[in-house]
Each structure stands twice: as structure tokens, then as C-alpha cells.
N, C-alpha and C. Protein backbone atom coordinates (compact mmCIF):
# COMPACT_ATOMS: atom_id res chain seq x y z
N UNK A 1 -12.40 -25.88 -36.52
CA UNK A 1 -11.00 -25.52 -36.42
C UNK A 1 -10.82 -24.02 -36.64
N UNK A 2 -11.44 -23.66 -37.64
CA UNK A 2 -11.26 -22.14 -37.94
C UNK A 2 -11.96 -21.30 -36.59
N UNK A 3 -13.11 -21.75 -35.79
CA UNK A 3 -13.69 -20.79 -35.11
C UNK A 3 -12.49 -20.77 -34.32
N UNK A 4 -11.96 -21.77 -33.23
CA UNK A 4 -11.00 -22.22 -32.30
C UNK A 4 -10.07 -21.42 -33.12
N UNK A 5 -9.26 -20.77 -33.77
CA UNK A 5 -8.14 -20.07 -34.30
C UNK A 5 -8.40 -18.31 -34.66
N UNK A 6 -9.97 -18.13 -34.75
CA UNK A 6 -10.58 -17.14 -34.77
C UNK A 6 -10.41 -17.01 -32.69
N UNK A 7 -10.98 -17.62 -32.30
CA UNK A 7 -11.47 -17.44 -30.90
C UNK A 7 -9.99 -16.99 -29.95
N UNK A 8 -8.62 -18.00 -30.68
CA UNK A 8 -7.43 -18.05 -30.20
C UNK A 8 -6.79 -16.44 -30.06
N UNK A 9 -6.64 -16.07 -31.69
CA UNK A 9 -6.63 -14.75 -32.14
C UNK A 9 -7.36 -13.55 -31.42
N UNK A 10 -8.55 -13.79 -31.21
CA UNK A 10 -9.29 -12.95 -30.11
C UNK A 10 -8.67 -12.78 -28.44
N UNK A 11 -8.67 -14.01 -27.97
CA UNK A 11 -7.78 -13.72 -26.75
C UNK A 11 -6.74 -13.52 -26.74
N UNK A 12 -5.39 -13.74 -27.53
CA UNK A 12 -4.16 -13.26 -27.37
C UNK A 12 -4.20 -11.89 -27.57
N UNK A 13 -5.26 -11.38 -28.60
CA UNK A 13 -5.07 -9.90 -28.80
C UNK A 13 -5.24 -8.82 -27.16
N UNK A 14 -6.39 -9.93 -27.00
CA UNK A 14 -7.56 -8.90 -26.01
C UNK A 14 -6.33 -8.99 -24.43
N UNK A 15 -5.46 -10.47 -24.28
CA UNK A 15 -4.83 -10.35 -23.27
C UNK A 15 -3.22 -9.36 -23.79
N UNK A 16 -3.13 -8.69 -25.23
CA UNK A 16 -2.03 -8.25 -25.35
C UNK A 16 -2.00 -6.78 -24.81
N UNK A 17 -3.61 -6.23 -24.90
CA UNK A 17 -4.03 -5.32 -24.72
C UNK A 17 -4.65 -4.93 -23.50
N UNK A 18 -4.55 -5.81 -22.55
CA UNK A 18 -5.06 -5.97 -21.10
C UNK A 18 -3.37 -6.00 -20.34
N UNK A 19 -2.88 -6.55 -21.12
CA UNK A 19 -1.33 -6.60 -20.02
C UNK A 19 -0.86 -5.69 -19.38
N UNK A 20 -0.50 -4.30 -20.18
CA UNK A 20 0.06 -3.46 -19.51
C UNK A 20 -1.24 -2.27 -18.44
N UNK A 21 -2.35 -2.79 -18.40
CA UNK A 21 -3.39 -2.55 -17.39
C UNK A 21 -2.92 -3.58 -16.06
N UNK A 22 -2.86 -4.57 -16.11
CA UNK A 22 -2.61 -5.27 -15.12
C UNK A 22 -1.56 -5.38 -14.82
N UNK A 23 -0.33 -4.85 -15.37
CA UNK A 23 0.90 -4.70 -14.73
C UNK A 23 1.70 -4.35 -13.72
N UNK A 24 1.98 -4.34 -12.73
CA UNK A 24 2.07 -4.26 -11.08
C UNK A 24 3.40 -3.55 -10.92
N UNK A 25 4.18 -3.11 -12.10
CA UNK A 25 5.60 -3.07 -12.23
C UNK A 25 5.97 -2.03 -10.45
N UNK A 26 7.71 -1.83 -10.42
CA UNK A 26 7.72 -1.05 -9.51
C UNK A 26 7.13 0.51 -9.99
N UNK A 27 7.20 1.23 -9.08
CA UNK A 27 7.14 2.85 -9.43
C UNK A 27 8.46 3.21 -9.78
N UNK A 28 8.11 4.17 -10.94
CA UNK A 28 8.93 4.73 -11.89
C UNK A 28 8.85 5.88 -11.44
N UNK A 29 10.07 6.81 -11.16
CA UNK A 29 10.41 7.76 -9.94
C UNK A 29 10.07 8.89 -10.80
N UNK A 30 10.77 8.77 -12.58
CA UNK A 30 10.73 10.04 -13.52
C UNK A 30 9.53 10.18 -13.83
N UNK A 31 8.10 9.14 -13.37
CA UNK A 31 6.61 9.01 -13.39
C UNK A 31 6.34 9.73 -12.00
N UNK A 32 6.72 10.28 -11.15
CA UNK A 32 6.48 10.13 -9.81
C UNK A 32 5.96 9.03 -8.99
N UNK A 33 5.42 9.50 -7.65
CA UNK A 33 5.64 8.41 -6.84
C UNK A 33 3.73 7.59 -6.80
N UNK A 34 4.68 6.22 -6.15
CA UNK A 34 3.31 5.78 -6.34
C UNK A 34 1.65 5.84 -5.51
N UNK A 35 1.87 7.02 -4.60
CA UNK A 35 0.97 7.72 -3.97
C UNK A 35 1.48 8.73 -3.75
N UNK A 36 0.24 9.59 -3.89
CA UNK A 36 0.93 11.22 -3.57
C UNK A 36 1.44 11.33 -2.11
N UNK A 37 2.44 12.19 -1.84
CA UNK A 37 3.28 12.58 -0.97
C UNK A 37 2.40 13.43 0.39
N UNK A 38 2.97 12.84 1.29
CA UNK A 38 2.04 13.99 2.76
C UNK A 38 2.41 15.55 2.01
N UNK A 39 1.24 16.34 1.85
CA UNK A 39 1.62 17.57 1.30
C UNK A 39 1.00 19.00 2.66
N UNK A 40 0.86 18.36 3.89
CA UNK A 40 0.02 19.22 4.71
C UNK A 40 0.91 19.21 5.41
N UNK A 41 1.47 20.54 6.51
CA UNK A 41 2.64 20.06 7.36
C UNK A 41 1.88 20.10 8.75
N UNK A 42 0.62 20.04 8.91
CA UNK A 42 0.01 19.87 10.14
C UNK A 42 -0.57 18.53 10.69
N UNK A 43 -1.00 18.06 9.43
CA UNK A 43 -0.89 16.66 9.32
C UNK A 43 0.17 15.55 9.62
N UNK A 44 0.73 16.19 9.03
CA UNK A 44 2.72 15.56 9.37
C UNK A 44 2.66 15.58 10.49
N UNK A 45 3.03 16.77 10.79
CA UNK A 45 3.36 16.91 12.61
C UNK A 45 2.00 16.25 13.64
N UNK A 46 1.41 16.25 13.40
CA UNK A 46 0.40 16.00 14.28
C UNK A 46 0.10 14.20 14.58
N UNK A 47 -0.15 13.63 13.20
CA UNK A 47 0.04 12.57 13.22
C UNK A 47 1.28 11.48 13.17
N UNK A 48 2.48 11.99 12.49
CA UNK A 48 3.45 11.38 12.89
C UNK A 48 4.05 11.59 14.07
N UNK A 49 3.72 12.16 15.29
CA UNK A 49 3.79 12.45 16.34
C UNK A 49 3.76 11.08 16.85
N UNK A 50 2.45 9.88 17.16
CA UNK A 50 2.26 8.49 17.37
C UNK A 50 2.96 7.42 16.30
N UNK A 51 2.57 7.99 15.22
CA UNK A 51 3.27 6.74 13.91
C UNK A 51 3.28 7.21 12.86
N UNK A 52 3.77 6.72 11.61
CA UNK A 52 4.32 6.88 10.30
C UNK A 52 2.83 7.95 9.72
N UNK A 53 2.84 8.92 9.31
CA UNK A 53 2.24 9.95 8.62
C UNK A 53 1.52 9.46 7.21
N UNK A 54 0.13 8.46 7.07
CA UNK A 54 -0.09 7.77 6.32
C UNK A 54 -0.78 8.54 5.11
N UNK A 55 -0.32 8.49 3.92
CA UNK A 55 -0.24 9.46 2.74
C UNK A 55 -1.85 9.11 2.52
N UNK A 56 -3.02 9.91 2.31
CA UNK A 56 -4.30 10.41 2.25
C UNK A 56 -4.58 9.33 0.99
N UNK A 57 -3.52 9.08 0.17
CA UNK A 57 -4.46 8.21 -0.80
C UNK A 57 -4.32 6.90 -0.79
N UNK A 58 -3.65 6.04 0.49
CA UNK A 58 -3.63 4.67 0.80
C UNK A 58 -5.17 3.99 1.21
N UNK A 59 -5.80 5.13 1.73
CA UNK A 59 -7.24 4.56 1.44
C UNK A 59 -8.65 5.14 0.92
N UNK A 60 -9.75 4.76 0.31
CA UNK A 60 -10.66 5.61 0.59
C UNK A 60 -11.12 6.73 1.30
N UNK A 61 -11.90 7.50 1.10
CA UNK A 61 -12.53 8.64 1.71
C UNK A 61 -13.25 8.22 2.75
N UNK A 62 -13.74 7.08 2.39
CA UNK A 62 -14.77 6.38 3.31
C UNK A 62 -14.37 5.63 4.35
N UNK A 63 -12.85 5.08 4.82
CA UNK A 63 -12.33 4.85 5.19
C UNK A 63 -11.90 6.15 6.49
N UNK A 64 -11.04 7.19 5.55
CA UNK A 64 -10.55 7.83 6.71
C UNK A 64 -11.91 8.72 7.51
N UNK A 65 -12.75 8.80 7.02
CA UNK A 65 -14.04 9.34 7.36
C UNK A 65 -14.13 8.70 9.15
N UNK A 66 -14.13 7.59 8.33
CA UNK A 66 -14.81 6.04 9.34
C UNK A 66 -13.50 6.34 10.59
N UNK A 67 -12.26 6.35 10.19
CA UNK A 67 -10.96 6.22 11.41
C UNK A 67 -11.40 7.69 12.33
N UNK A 68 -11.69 8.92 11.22
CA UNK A 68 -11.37 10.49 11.92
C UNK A 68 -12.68 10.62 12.98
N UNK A 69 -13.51 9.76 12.68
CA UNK A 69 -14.87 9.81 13.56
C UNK A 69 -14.58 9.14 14.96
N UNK A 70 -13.74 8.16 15.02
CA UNK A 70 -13.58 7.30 15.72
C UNK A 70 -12.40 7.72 17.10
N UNK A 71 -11.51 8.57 16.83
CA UNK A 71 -10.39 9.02 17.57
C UNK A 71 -10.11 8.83 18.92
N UNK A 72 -11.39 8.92 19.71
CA UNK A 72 -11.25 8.01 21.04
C UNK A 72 -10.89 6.83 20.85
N UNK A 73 -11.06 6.03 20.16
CA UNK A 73 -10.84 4.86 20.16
C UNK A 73 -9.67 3.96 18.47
N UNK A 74 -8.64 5.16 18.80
CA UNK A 74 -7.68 4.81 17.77
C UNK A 74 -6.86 3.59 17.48
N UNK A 75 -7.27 2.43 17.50
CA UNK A 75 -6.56 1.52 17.17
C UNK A 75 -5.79 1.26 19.11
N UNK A 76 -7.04 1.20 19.57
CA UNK A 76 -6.77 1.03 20.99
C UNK A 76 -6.18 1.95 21.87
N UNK A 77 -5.62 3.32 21.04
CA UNK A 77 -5.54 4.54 21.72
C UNK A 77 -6.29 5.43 22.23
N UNK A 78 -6.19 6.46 22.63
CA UNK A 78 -7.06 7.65 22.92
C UNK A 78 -6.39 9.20 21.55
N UNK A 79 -6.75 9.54 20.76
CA UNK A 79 -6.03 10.21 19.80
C UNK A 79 -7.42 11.48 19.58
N UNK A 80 -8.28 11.90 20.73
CA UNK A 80 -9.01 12.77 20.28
C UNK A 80 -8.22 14.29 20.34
N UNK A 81 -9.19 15.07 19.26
CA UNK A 81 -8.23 16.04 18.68
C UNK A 81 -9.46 17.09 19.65
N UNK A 82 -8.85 18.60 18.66
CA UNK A 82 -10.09 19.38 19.08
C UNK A 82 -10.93 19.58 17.96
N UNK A 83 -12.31 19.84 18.35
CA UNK A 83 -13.38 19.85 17.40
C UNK A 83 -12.71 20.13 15.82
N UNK A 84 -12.09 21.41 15.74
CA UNK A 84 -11.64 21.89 14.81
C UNK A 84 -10.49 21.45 14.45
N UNK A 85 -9.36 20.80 15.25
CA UNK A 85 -8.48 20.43 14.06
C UNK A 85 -8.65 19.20 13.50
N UNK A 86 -9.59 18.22 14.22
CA UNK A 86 -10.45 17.15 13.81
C UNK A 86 -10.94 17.44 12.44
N UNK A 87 -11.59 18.17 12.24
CA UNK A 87 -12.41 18.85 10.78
C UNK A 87 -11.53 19.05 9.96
N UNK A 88 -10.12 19.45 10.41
CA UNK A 88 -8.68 20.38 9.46
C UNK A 88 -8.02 19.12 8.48
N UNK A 89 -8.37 17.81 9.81
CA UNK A 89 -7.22 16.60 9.60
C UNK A 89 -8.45 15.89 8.61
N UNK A 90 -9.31 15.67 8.91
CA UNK A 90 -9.96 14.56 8.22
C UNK A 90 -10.93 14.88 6.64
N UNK A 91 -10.58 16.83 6.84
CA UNK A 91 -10.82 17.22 5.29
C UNK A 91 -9.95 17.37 4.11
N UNK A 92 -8.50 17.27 5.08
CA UNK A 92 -7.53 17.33 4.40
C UNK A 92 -7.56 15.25 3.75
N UNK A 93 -8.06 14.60 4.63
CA UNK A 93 -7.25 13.20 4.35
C UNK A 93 -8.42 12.34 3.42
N UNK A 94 -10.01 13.23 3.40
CA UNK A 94 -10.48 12.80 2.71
C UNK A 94 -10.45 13.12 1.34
N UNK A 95 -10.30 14.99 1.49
CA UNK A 95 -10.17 15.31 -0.58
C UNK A 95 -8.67 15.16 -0.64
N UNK A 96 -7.97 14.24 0.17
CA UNK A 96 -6.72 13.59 -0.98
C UNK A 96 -7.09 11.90 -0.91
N UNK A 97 -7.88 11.33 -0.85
CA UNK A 97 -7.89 10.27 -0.56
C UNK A 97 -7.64 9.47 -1.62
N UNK A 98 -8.03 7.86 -1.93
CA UNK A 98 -6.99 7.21 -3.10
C UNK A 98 -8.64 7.58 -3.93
N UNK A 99 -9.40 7.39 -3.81
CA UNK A 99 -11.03 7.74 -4.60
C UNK A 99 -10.02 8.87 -5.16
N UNK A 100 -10.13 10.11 -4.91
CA UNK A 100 -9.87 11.35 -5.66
C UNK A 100 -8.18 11.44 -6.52
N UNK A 101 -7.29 10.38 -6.04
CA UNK A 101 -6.13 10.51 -6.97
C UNK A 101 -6.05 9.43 -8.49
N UNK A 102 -5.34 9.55 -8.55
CA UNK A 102 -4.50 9.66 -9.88
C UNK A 102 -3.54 8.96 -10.28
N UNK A 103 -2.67 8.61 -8.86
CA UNK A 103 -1.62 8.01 -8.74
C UNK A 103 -2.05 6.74 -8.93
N UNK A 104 -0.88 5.93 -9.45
CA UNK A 104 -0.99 4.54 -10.03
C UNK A 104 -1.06 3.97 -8.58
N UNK A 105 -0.31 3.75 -7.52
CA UNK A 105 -1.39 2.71 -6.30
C UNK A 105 -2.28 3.17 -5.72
N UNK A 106 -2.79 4.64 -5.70
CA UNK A 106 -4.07 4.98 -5.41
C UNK A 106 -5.28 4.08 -6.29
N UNK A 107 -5.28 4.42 -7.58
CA UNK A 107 -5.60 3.80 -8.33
C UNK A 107 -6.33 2.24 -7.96
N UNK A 108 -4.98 1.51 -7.84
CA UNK A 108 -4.88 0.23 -7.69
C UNK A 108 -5.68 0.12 -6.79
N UNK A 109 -5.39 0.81 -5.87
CA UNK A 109 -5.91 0.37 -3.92
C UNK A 109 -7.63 0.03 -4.35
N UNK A 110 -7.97 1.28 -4.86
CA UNK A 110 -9.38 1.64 -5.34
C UNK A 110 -10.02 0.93 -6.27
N UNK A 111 -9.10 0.08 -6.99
CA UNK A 111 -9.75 -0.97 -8.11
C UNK A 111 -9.92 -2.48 -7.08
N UNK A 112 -8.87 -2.58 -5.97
CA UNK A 112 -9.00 -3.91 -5.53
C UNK A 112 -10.16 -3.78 -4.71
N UNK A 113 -10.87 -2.78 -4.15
CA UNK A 113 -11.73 -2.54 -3.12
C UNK A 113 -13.00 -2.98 -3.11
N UNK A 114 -13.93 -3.87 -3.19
CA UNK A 114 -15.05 -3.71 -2.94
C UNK A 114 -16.28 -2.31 -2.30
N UNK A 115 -17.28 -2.21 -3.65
CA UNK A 115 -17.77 -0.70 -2.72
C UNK A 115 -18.54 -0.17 -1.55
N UNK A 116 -18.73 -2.26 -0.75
CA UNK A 116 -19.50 -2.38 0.10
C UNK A 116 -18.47 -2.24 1.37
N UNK A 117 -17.03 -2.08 1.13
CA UNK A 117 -15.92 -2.23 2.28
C UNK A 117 -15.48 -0.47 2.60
N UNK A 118 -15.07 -0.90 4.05
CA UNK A 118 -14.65 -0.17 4.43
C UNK A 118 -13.65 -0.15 5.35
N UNK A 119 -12.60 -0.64 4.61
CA UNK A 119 -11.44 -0.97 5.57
C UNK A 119 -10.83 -0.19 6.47
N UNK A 120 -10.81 0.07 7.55
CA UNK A 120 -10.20 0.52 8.98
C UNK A 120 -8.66 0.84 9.04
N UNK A 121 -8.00 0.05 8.35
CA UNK A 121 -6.51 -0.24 8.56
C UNK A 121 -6.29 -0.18 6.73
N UNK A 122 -4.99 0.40 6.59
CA UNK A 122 -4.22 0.08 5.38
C UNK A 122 -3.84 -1.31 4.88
N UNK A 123 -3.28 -1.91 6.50
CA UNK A 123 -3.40 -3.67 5.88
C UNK A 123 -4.53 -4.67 5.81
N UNK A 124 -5.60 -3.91 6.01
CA UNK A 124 -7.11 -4.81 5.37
C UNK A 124 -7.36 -4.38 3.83
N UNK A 125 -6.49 -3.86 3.40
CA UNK A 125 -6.88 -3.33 1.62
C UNK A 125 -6.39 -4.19 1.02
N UNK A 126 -6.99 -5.04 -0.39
CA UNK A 126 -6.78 -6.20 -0.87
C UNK A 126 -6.03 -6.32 -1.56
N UNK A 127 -5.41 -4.66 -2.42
CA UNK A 127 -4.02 -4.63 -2.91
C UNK A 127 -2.89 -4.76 -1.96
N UNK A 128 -3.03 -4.16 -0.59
CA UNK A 128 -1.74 -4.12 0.19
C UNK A 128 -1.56 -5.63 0.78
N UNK A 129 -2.56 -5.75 0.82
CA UNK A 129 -2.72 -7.55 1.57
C UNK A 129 -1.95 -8.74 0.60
N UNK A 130 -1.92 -8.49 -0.83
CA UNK A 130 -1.86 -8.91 -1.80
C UNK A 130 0.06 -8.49 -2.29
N UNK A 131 0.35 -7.81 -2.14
CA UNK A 131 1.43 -7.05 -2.19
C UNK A 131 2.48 -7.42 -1.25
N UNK A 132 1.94 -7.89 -0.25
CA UNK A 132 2.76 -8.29 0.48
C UNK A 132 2.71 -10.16 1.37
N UNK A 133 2.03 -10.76 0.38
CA UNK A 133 1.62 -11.88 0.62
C UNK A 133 2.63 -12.90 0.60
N UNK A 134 4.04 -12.69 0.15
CA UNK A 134 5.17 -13.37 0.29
C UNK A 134 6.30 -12.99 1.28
N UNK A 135 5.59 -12.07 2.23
CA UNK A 135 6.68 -12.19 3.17
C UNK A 135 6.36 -13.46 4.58
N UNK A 136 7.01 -13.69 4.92
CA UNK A 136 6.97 -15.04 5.96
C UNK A 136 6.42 -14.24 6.89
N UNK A 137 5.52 -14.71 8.44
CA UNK A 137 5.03 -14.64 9.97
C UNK A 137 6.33 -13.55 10.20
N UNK A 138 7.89 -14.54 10.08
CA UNK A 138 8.58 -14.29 10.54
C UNK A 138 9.75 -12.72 10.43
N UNK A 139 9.28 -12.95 9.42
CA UNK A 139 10.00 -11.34 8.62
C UNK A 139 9.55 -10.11 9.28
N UNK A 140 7.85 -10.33 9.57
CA UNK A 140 6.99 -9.11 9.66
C UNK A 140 6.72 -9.27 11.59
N UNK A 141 5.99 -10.23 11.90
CA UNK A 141 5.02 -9.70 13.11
C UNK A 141 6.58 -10.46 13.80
N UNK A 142 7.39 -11.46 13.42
CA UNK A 142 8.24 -12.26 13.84
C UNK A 142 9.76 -11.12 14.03
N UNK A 143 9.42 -10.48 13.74
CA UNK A 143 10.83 -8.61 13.34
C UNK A 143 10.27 -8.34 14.47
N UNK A 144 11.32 -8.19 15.53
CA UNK A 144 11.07 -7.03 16.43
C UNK A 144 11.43 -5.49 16.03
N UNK A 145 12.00 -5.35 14.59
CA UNK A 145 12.32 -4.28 14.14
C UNK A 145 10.96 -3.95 13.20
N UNK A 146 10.27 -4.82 12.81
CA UNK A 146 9.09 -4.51 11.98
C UNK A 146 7.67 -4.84 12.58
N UNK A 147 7.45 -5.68 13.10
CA UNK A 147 6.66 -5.82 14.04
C UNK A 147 4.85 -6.22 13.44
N UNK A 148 4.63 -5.28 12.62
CA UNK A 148 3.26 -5.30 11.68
C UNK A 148 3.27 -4.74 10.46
N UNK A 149 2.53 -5.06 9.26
CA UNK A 149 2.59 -4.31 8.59
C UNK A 149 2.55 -2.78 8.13
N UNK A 150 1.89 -2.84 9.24
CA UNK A 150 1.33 -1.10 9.42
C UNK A 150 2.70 -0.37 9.90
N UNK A 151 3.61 -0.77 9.51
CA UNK A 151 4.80 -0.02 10.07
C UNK A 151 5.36 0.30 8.55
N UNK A 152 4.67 0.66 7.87
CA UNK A 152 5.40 0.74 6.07
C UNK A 152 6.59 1.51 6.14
N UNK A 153 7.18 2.54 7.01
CA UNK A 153 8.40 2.95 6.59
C UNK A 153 9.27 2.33 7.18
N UNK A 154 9.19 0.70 8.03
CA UNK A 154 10.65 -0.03 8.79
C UNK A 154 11.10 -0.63 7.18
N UNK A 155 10.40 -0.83 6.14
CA UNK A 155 11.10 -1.70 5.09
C UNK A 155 11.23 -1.08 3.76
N UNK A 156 10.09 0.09 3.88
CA UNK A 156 9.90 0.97 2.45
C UNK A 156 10.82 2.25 2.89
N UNK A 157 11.79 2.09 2.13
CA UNK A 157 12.80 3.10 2.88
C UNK A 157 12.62 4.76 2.30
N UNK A 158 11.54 4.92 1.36
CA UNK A 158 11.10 6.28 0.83
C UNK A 158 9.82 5.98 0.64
N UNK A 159 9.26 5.48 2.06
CA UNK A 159 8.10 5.82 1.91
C UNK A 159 7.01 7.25 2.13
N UNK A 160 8.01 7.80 3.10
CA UNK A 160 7.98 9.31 3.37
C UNK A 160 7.46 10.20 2.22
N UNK A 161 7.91 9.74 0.67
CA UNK A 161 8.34 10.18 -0.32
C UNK A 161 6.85 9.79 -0.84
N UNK A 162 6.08 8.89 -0.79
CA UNK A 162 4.79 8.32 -1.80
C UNK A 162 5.54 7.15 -2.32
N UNK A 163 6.58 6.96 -2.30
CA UNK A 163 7.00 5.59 -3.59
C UNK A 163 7.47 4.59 -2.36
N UNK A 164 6.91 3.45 -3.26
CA UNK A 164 6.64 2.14 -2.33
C UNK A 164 7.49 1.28 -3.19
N UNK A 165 8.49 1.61 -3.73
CA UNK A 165 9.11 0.50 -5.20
C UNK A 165 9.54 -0.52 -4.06
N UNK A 166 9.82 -1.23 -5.28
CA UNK A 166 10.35 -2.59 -4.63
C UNK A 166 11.93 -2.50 -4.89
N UNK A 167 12.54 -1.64 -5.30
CA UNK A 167 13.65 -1.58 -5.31
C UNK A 167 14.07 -0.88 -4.22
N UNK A 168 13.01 -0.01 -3.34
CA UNK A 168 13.73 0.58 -2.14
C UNK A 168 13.33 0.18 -0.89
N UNK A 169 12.80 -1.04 -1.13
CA UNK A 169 12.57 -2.05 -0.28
C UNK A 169 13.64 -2.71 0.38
N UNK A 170 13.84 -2.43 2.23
CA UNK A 170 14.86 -3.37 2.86
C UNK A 170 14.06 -3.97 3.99
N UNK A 171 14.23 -5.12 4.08
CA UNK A 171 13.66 -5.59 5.55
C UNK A 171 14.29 -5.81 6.21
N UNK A 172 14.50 -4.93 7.41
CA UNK A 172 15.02 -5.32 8.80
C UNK A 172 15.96 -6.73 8.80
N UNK A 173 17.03 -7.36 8.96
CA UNK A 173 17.22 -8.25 9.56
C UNK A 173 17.31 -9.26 8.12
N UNK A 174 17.19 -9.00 7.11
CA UNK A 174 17.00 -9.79 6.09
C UNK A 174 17.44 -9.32 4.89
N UNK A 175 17.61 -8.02 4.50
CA UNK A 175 17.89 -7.19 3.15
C UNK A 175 17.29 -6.62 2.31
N UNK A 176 18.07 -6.35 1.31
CA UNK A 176 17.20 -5.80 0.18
C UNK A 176 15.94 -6.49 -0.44
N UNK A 177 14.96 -5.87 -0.93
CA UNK A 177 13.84 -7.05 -1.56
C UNK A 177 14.35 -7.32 -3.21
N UNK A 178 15.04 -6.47 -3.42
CA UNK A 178 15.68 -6.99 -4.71
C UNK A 178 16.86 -8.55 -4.90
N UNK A 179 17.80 -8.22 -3.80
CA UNK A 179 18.30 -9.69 -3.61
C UNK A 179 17.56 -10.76 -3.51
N UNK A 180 16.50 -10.65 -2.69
CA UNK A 180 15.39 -11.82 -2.38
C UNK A 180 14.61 -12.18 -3.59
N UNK A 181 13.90 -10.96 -4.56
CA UNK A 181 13.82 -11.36 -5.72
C UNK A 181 14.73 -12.06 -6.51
N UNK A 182 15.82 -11.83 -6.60
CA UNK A 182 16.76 -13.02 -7.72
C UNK A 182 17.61 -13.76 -6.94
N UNK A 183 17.51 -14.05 -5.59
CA UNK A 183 18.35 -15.10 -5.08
C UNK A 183 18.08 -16.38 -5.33
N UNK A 184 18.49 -17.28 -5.94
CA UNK A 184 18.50 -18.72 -5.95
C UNK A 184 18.52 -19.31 -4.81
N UNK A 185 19.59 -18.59 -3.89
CA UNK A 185 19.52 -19.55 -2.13
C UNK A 185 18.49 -19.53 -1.46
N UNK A 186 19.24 -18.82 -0.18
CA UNK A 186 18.05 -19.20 0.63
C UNK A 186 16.79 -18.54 0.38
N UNK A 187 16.55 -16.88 0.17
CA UNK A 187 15.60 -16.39 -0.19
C UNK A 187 15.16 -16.81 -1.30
N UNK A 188 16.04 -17.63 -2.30
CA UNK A 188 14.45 -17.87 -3.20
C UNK A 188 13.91 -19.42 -2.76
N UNK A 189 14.42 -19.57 -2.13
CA UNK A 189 13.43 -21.06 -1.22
C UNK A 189 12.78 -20.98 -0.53
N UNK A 190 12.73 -19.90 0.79
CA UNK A 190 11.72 -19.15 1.29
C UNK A 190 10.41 -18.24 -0.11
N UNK A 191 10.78 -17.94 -0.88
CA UNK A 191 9.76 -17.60 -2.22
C UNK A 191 9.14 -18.34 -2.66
N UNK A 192 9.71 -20.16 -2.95
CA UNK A 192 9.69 -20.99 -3.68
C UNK A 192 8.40 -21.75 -2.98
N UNK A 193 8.97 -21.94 -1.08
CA UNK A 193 8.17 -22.80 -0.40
C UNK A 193 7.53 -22.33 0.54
N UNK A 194 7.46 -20.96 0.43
CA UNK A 194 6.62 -19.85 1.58
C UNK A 194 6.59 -20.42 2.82
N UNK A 195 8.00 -20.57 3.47
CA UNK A 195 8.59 -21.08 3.97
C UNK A 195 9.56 -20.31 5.21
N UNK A 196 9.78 -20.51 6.34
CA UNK A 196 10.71 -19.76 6.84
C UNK A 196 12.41 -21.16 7.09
């Protein structure tokens, strides 16, 4: 009886002291944001030119390495650069990458990762995959306003910014993600029964 109350005492401590490590809370704005911010304005322009300007620390180094090599063949585009601004874009996107930050979902991204992966896409990362595992077919690929995940600024409305909170979360066609968090109706029955 005593070990079992010794042993009890041991894990409540060890999980009191593990909690706020595993805590997922939103981003805290007076903390800054929860990936660092596009800070290159050639980058900006260049790549948000095709789509959303994806902040250097959403993935590994090894990752954007793997995409900047690849540019003929961009996600079924043609996106080759010239020799040199090729070198400009993909040195800039590797020494900010989530490996080298700081930021609490850089961080994260980089703890969920396996070191044998090398994910291609932002939505093959096991935090973002994970993060967004309660939205319905229908919300996302089923949105003709949202279409895929890889569209992070149709619902993260400062994502521009690095912060991904869930309080500045709207989805297309559906609302705030904060209503959906405390709705009793319909959205929390769609929560309840992952459900459309």
C-alpha cells in the first residue's frame, strides 16, 4: 500500500511538472507570435506571387532544402527561379527554419517530427496534421473558399503575422473557431461526433 501511494505521489508530481510542457494553449500575442513572421521582402514578393508566403519556420531545414531543389516540379508547377535567386530564397528559408527557431510552434513542429522525415508539404507535419484533426472533409477540401489545408491564411486570419491562435481563427462559410469551441449546438455535435 505504501509503495502504490509512494508511486501515486511520484506521478502526479512528475505529470504536474510535465503539464505546462505539453500545453498546446493559443499564442499569446504580448509573447509574440507563434512562428516568426516573413521578415525578407523578396521572399514575400516572390513567393506570394503563386500562394500564401510560408513563414521559414513551419518546417525543417531539411524540408525546404528538399522543396528549393525541386522547383521545376513545384507541387505540379513549374516555379524555377534563377540560379541565384534560388540560393537567395532557399538560404534565407533554411537559416530561419523551425530547427533554428525559438518560437513556441516552431518548436512544436520540430518536436512532433521524426528525424528520419522529410515532409514536402506543411500539411504532412504531425503537429499541423494533428492541429487540425477536427475539422470535417467538408469545412476544408469540401470549402470552395478553403479548398486545402495548405491555404492557412483562408481561416487563420493573422497568419501573415506568425500567429496561428485559435482565437483568430474563422472558417469560411462556418465562423469563428471560438464559437465552435463552446457551442453546445450544432458545432459542438459536429466536435462531439466528427461529424458533418
Amino acid at each position: 500500500m505504501k509503495t502504490q501511494l509512494i508511486t501515486l505521489t511520484i506521478v502526479a508530481t512528475l505529470l504536474s511538472c510535465a503539464a505546462p510542457l505539453l500545453a498546446d494553449d493559443d499564442d499569446d500575442s504580448s509573447k509574440g507570435p507563434g512562428v516568426a513572421p516573413v521578415n525578407n521582402s523578396f521572399y514575400a514578393k516572390e513567393c506570394s506571387a503563386c500562394h500564401f508566403a510560408y513563414q521559414p519556420g513551419l518546417m525543417p531545414a531539411r524540408s525546404w532544402q528538399k522543396v528549393m531543389a525541386n522547383l521545376d516540379n513545384h507541387f505540379e508547377e513549374n516555379a524555377e527561379l534563377e540560379a541565384e535567386d534560388q540560393k537567395v530564397l532557399t538560404d534565407y528559408l533554411v537559416n530561419n527554419a523551425a530547427d533554428f527557431s525559438k518560437h513556441k510552434r516552431s518548436v512544436k513542429i520540430m518536436r512532433s517530427l521524426a528525424r528520419d522525415k522529410t515532409p514536402l508539404s506543411i500539411t504532412e507535419i504531425p503537429y499541423i496534421v494533428r492541429k487540425h484533426d477536427e475539422l470535417s472533409a467538408k469545412m476544408v477540401k469540401g470549402n470552395p473558399e478553403v479548398k486545402s489545408l495548405s491555404y492557412c491564411d483562408k481561416c487563420h486570419t493573422r497568419a501573415d503575422t506568425g500567429s496561428y491562435s485559435e482565437r483568430d481563427i474563422i472558417v469560411p462559410g462556418y465562423g469563428s473557431w471560438e464559437e465552435y469551441e463552446r457551442s453546445p449546438g450544432f458545432w459542438g455535435y459536429i466536435k462531439r461526433n466528427g461529424r458533418d
